[in-house]
Protein backbone atom coordinates (compact mmCIF):
# COMPACT_ATOMS: atom_id res chain seq x y z
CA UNK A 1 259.49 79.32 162.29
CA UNK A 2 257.66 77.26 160.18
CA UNK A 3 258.43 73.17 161.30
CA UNK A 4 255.56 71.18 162.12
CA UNK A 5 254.98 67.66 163.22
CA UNK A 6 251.65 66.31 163.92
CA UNK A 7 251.93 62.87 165.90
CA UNK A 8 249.58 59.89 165.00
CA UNK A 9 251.16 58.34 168.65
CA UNK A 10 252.73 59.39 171.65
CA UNK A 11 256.46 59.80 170.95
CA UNK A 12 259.44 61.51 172.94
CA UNK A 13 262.05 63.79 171.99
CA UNK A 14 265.47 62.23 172.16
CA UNK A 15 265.65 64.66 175.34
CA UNK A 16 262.70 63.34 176.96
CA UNK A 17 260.10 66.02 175.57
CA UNK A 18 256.83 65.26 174.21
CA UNK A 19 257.61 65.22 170.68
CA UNK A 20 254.91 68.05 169.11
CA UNK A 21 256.19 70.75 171.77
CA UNK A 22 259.51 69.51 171.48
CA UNK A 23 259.73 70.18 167.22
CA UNK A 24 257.01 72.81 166.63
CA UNK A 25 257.57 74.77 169.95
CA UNK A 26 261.06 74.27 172.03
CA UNK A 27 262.31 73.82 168.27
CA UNK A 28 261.07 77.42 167.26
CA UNK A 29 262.52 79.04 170.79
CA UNK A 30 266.00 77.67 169.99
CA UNK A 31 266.28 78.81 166.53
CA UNK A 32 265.12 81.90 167.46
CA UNK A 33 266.91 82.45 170.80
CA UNK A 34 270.44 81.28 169.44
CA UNK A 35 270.10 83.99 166.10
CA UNK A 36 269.66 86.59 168.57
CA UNK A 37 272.39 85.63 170.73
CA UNK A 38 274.37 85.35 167.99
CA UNK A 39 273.20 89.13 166.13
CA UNK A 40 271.47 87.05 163.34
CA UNK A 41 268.65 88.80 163.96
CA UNK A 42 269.56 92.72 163.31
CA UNK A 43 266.51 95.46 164.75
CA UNK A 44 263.93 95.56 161.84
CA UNK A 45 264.21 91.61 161.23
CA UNK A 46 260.82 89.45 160.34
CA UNK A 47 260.36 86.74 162.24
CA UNK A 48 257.03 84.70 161.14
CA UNK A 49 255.65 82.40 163.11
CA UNK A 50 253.56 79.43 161.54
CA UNK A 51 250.44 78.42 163.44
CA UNK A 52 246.84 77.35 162.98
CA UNK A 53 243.75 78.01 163.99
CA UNK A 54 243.29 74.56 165.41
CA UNK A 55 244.97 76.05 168.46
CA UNK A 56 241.14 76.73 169.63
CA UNK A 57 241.12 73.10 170.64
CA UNK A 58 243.92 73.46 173.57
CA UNK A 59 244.18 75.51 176.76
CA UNK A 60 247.78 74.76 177.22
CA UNK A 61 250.71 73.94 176.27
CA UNK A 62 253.49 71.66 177.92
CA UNK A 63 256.53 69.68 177.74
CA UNK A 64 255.06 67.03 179.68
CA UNK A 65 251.70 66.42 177.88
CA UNK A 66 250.99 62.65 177.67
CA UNK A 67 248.06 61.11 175.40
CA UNK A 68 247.53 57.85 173.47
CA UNK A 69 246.74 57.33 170.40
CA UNK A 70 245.75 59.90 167.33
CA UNK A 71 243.41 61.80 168.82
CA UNK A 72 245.75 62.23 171.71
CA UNK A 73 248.18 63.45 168.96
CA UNK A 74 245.60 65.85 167.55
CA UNK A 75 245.64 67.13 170.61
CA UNK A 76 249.50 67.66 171.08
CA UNK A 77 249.22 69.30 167.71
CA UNK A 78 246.89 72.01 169.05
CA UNK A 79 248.51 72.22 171.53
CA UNK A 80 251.66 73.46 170.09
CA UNK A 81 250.04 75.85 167.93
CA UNK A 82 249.28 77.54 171.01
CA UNK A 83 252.41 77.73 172.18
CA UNK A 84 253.18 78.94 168.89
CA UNK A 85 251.20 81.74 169.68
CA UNK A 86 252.47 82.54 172.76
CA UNK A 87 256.39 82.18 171.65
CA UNK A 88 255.46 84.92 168.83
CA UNK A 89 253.54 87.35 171.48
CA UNK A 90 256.26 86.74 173.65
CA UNK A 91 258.84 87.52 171.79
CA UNK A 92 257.89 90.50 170.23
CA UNK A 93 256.66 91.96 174.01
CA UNK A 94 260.34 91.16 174.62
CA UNK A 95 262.40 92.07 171.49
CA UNK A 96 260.37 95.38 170.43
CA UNK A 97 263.45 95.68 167.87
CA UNK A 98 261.62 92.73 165.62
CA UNK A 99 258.91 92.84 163.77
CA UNK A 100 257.56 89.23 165.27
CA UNK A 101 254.06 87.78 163.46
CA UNK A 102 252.39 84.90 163.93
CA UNK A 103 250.55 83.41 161.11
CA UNK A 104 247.77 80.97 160.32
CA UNK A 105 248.51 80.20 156.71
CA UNK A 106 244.78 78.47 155.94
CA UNK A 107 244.48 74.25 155.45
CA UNK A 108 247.26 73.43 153.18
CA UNK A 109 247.79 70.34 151.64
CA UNK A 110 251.64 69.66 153.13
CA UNK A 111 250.71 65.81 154.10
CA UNK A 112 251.26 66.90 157.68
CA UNK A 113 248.34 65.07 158.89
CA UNK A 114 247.41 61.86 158.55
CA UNK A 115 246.85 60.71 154.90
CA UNK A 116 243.09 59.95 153.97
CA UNK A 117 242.55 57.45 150.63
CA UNK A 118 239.51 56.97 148.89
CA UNK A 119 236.70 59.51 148.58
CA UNK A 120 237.20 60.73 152.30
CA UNK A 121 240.99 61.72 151.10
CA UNK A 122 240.01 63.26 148.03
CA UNK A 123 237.29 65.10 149.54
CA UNK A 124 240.07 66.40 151.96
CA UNK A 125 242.87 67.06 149.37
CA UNK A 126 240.42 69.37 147.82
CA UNK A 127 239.37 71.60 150.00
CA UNK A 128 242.85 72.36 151.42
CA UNK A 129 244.90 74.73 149.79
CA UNK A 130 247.78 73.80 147.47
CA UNK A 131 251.58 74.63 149.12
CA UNK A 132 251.77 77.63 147.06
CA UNK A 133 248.67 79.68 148.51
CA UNK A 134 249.67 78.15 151.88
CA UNK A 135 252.70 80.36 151.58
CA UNK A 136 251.02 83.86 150.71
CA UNK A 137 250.25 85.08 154.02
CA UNK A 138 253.44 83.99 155.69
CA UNK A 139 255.24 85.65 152.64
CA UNK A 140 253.02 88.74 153.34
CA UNK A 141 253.96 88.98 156.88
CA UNK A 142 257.58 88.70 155.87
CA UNK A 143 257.81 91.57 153.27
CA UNK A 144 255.32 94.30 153.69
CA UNK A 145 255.65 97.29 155.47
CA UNK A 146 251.99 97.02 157.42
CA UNK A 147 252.23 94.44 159.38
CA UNK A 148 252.33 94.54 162.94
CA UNK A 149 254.55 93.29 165.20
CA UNK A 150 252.94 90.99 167.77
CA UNK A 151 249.78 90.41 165.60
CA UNK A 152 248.02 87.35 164.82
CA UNK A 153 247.41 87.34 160.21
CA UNK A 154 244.89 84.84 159.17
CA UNK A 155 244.96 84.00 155.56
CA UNK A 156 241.35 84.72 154.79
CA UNK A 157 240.63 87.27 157.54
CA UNK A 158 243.45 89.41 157.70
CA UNK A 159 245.04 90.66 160.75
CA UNK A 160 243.03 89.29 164.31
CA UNK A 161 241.80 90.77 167.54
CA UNK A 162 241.86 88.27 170.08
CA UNK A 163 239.36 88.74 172.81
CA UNK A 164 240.48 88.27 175.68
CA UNK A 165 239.14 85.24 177.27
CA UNK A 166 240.93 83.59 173.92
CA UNK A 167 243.81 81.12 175.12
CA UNK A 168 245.97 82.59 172.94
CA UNK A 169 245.43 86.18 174.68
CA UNK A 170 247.38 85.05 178.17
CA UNK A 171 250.17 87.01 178.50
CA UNK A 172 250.87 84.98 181.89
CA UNK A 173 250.84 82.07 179.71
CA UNK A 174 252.59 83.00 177.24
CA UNK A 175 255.41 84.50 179.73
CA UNK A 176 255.33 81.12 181.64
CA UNK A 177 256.18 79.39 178.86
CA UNK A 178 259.18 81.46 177.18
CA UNK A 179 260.59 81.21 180.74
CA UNK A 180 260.59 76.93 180.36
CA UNK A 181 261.75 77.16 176.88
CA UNK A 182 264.53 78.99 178.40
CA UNK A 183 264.83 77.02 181.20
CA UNK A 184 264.64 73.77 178.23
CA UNK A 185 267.18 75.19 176.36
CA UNK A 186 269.66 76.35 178.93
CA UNK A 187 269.58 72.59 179.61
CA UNK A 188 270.40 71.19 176.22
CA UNK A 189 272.99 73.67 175.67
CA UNK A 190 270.90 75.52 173.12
């Protein structure tokens, strides 16, 4: 679960949803929710979750989240990482029969945010990773035999505690929100 869309504006779904929680979360949820219902998923499957770290910036994470301008998208971005977070932990508290990860794959240079020029861009392009190493820990999490299910992997730090006054560590939150991507996707026929 790996698509990502960082706004530079506010923009809507063609449903109505705000458009970062629409792609990077209620996107993910579907997916995932219509391989199971369909057996896609048999017990033992890896599901990988793509998130970031920039989650620490957000304390929730909505359908309904309204902002202006980039910052305001920043902000939408974070906040779906969250809720990236919270789908993974989620799911694997539900599903014990996956192995469900969520993964913060380091900086990497995928264009996703805005585009810098000049010094300030190459100064940027160079201390994010290239696509390739932005792919190793997700590609970890996929094929070896340690990993945990319902554990956060970071790429430099290895597998995460959260502590529990962490955002990311609300299991209320994180059960609220599988219950409106449910409720979101029931609606749309997902």
């Amino acid at each position: 679960a790996n698509a990502g869309l960082w706004p530079t504006r506010y923009a809507q779904s063609a449903q109505g949803l705000e458009i970062a929680f629409a792609t990077n979360v209620l996107g993910h949820h579907a997916l995932l929710r219509g391989a199971r219902q369909r057996g896609l998923l048999a017990p033992g499957a890896r599901v990988v979750v793509v998130t970031g770290d920039i989650y620490v910036m957000a304390s929730a994470c909505s359908s309904d989240y309204v902002y202006r301008g980039a910052l305001g998208g920043t902000l939408a971005y974070c906040r779906s990482k969250l809720g990236n977070l919270w789908l993974a932990f989620e799911l694997a508290r539900r599903d014990p029969s996956l192995c469900v990860s969520a993964v913060h794959p380091g900086v990497v240079a995928s264009e996703l945010g805005a585009k810098t020029a000049g010094m300030a861009g190459a100064i940027r392009r160079a201390l994010m990773l290239p696509l390739d190493a932005g792919a190793q820990t997700p590609l970890w999490c996929a094929t070896q035999p340690e990993v945990r299910s319902g554990a956060y992997y970071h790429n430099t730090l290895g597998r995460l505690e959260l502590r529990d006054r962490d955002a990311a560590a609300n299991a209320r939150a994180a059960g609220a929100l599988w219950e409106r991507l449910d409720r979101l996707s029931d609606s749309r026929g997902s």
